[in-house]
N, C-alpha and C. Protein backbone atom coordinates (compact mmCIF):
# COMPACT_ATOMS: atom_id res chain seq x y z
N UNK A 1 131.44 19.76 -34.98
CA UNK A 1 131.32 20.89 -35.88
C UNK A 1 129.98 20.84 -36.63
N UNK A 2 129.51 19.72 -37.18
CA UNK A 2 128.18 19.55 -37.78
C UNK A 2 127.34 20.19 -36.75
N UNK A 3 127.04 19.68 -35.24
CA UNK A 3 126.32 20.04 -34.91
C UNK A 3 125.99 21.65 -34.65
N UNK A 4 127.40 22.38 -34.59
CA UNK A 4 127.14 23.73 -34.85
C UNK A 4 126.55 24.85 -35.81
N UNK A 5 127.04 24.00 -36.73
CA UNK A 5 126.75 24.31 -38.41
C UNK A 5 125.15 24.44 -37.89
N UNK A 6 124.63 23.00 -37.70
CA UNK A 6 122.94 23.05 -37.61
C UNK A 6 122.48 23.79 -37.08
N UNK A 7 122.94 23.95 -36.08
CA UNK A 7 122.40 24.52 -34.89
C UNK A 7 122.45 26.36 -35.04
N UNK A 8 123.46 26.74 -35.58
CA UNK A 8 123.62 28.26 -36.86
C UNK A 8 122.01 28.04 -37.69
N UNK A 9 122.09 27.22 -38.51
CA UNK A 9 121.57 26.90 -39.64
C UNK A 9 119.74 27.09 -39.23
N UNK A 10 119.44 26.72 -38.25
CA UNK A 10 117.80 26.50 -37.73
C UNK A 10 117.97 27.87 -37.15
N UNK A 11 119.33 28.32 -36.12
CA UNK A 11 118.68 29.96 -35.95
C UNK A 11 118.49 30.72 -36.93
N UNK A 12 119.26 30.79 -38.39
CA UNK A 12 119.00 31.82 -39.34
C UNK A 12 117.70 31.14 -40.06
N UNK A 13 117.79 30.19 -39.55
CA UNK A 13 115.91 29.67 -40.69
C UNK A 13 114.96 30.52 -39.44
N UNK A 14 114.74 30.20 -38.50
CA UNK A 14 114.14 30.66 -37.48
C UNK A 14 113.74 32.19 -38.14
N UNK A 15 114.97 32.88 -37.74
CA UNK A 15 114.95 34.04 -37.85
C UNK A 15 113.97 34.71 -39.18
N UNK A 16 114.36 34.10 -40.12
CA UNK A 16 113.87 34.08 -41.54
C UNK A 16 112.60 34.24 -41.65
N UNK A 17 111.68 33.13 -40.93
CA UNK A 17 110.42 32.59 -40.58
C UNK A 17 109.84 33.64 -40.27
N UNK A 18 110.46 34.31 -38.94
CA UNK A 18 110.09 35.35 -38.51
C UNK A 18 109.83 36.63 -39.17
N UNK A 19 110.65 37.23 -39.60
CA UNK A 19 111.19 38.69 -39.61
C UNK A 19 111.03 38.82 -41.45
N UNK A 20 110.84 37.59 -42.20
CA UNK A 20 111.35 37.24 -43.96
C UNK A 20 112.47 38.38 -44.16
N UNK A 21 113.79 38.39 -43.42
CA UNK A 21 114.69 38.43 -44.43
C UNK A 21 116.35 37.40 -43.63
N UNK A 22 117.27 37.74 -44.49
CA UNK A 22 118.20 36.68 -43.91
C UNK A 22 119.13 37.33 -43.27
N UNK A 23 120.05 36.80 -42.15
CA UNK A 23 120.39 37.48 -41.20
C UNK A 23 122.04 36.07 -41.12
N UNK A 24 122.71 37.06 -40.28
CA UNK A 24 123.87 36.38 -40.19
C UNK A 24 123.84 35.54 -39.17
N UNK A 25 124.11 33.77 -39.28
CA UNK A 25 123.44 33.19 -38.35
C UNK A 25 124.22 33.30 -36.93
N UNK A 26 125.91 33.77 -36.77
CA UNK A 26 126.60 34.02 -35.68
C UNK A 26 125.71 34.92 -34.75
N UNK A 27 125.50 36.04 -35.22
CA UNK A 27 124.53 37.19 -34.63
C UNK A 27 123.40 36.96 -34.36
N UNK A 28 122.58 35.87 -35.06
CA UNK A 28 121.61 35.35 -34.75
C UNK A 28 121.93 34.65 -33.15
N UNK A 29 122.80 33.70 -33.19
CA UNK A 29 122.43 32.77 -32.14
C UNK A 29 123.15 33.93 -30.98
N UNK A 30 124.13 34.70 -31.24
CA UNK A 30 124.78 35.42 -29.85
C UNK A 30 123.31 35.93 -28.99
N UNK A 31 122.71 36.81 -30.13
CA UNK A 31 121.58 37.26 -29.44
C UNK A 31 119.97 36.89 -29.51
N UNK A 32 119.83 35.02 -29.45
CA UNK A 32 118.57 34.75 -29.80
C UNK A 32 117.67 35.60 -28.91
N UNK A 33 117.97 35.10 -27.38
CA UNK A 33 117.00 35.62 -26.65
C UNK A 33 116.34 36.78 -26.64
N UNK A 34 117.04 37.86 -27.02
CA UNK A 34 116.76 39.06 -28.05
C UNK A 34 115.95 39.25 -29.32
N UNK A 35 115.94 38.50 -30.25
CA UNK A 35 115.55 38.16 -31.27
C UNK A 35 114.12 37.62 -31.07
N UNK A 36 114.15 36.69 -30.06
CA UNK A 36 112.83 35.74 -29.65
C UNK A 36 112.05 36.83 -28.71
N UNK A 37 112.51 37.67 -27.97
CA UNK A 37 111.16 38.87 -27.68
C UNK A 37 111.20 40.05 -29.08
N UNK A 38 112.43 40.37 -29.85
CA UNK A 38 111.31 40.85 -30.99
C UNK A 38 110.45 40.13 -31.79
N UNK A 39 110.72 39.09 -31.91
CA UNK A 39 109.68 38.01 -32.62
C UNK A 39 108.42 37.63 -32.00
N UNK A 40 108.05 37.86 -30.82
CA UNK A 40 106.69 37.91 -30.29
C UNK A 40 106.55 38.91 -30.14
N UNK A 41 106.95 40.01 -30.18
CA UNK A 41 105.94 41.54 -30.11
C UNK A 41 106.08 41.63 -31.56
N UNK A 42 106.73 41.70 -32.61
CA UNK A 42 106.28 41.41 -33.73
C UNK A 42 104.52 40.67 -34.42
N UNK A 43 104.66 39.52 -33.97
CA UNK A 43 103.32 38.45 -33.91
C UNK A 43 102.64 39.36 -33.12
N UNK A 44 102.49 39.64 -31.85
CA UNK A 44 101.59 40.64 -31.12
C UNK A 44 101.07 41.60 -31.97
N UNK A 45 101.80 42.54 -32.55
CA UNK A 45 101.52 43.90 -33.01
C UNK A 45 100.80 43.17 -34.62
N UNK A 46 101.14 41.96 -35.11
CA UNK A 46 100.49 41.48 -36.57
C UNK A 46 99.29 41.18 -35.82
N UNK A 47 98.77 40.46 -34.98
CA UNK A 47 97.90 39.95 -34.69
C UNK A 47 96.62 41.13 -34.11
N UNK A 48 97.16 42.02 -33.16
CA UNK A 48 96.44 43.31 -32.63
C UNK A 48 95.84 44.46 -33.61
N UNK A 49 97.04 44.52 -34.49
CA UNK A 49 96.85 45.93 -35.37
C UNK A 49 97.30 45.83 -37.18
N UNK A 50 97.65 44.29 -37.21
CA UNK A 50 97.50 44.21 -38.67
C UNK A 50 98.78 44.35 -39.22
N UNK A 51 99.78 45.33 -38.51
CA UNK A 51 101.05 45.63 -38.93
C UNK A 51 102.34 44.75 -39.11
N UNK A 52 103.10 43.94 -39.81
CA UNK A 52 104.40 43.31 -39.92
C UNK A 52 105.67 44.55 -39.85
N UNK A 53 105.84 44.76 -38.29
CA UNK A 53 106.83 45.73 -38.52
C UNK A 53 108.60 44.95 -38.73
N UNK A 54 109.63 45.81 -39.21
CA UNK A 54 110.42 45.12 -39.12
C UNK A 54 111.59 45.88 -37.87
N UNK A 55 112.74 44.38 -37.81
CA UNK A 55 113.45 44.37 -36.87
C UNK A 55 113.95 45.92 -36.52
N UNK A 56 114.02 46.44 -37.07
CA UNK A 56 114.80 47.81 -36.88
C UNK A 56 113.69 48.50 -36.10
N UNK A 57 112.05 48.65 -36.80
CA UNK A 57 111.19 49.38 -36.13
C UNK A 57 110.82 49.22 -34.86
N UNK A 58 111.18 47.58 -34.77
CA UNK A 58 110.78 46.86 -33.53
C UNK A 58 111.70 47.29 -32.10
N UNK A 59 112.81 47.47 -32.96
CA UNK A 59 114.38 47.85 -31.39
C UNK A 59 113.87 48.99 -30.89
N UNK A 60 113.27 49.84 -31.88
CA UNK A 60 112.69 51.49 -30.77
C UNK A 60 111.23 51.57 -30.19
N UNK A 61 110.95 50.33 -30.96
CA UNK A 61 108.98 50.51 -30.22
C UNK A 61 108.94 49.94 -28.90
N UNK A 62 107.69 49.70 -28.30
CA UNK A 62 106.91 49.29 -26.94
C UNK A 62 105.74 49.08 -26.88
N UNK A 63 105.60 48.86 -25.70
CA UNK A 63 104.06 48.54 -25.85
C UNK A 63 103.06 48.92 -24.61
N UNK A 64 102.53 50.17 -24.66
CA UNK A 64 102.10 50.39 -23.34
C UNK A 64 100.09 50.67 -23.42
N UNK A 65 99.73 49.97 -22.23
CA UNK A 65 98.46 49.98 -21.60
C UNK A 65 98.07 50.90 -21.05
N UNK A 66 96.93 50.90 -21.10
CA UNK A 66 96.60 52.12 -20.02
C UNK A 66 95.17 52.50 -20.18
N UNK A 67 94.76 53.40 -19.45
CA UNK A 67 93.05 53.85 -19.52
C UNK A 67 93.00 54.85 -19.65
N UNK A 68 91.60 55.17 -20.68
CA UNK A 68 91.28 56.62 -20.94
C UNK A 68 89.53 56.62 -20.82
N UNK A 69 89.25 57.68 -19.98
CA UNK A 69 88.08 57.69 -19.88
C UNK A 69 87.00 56.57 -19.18
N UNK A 70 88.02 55.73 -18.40
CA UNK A 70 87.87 54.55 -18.23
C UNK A 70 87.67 53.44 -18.33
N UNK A 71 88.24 53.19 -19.96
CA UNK A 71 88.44 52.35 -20.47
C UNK A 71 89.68 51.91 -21.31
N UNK A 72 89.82 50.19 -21.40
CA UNK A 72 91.15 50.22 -21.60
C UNK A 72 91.41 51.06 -22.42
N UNK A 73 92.76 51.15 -22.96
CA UNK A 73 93.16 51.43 -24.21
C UNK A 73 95.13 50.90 -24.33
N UNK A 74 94.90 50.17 -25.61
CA UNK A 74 96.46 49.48 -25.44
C UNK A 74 97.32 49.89 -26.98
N UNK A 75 98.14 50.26 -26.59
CA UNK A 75 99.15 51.26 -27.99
C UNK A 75 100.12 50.77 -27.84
N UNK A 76 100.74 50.51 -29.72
CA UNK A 76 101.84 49.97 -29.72
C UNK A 76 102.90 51.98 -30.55
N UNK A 77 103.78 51.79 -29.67
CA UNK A 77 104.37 52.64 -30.04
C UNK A 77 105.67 52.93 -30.74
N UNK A 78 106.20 53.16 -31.93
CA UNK A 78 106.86 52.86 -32.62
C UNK A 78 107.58 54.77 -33.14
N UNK A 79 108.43 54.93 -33.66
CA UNK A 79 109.37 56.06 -33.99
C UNK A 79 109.04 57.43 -34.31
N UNK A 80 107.39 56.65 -34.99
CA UNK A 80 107.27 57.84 -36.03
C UNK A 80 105.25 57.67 -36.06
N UNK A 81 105.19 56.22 -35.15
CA UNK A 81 103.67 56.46 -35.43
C UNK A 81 103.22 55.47 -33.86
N UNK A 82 101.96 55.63 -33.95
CA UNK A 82 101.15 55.15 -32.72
C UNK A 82 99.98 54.92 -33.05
N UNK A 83 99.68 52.81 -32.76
CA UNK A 83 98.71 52.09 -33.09
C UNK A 83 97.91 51.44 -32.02
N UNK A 84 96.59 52.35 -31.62
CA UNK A 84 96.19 52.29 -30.22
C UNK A 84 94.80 51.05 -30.62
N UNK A 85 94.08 50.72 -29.99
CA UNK A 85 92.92 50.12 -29.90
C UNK A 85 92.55 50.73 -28.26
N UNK A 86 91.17 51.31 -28.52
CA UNK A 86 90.44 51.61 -27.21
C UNK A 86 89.28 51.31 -27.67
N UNK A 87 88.44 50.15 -26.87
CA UNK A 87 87.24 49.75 -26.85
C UNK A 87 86.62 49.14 -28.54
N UNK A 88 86.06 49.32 -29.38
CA UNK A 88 86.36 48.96 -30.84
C UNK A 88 86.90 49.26 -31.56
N UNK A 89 87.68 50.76 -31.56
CA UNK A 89 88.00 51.61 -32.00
C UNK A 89 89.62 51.15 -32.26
N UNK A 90 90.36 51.64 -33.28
CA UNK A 90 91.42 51.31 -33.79
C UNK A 90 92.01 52.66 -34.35
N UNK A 91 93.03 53.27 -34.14
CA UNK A 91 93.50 54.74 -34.51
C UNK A 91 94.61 54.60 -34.32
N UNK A 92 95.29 55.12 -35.99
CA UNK A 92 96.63 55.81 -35.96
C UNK A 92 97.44 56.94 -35.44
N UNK A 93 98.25 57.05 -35.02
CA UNK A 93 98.13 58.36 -34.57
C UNK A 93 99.81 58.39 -35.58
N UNK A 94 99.69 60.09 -36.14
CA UNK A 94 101.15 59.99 -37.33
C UNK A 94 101.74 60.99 -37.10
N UNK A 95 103.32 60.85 -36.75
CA UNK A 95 103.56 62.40 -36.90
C UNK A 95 104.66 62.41 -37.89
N UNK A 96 104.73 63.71 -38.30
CA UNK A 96 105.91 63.86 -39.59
C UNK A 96 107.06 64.84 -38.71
N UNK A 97 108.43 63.86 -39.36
CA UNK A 97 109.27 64.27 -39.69
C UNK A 97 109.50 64.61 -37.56
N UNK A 98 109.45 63.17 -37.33
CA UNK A 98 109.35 63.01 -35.75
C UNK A 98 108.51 64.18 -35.02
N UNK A 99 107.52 64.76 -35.45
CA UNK A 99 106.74 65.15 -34.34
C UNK A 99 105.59 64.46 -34.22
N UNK A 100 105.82 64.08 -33.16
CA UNK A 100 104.52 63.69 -32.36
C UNK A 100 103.37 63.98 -32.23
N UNK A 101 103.52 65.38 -32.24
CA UNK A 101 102.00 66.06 -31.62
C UNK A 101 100.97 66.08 -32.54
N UNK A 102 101.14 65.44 -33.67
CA UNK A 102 99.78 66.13 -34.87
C UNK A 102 99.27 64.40 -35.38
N UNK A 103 97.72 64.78 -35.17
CA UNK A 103 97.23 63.83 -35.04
C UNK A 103 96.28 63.20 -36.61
N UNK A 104 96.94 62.43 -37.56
CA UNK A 104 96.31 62.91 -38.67
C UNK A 104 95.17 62.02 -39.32
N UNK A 105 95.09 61.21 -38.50
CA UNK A 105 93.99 59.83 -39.52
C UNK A 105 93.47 58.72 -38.55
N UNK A 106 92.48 58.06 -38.42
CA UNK A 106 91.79 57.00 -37.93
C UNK A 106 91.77 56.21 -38.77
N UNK A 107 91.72 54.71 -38.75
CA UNK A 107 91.42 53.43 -39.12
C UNK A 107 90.03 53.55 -39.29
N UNK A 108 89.78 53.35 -38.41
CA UNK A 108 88.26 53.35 -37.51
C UNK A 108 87.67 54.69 -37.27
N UNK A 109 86.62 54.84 -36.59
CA UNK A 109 85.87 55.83 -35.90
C UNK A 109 86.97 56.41 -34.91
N UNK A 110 87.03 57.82 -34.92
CA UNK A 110 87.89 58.65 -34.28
C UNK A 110 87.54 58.41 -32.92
N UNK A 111 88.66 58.70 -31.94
CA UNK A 111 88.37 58.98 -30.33
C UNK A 111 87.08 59.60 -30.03
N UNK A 112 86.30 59.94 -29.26
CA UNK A 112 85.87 61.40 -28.76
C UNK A 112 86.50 62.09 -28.48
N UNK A 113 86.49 63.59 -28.88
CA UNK A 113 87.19 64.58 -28.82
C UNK A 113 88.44 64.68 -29.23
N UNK A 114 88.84 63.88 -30.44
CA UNK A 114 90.28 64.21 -30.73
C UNK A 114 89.96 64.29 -32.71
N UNK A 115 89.76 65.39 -32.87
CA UNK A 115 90.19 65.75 -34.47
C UNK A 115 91.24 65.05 -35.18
């Protein structure tokens, strides 16, 4: 039984580490392996674009590559917003009230051709 206790006990520290808040450690361990790929695209998306998103934002985002103009460009995509890097360039892309289509602010120096 101790060793279960612990073994609970390091997944909800784990988790903690990760994500800073506290979590129920049963649910923790049912679904580490789960937990442990949002916890590296988490670190990914802190490390790429600055952002600490949390667990909830993380279950609907992705992460897709791709080229424009022929060059990379790699976006993390999340509910309500989209955090691209193409070439130095770093751009938000925001939409309200779930639309997508309206494009409202840069980090950085805007695309070419996108207002």
């Amino acid at each position: 039984m101790k060793i279960k206790e612990e073994a609970l006990g390091s997944a909800a520290g784990w988790y903690f580490q990760c994500f800073g808040e506290t979590a129920n450690p049963l649910k923790v361990a049912k679904r580490l392996e789960e937990y442990f790929a949002l916890c590296q695209m988490r670190t990914a998306a802190k490390r790429e674009f600055g952002v600490a998103l949390s667990e909830r934002a993380l279950r609907g985002a992705f992460w897709w590559d791709g080229e424009w103009t022929g060059k990379p460009v790699s976006c993390l995509v999340t509910e309500r917003e989209a955090m691209c890097k193409w070439g130095k360039c770093q751009v938000e892309i925001c939409g309200e009230g779930g639309d997508r289509r309206r494009v409202h602010k840069a980090r950085k120096p805007p695309l070419p051709g996108v207002d």
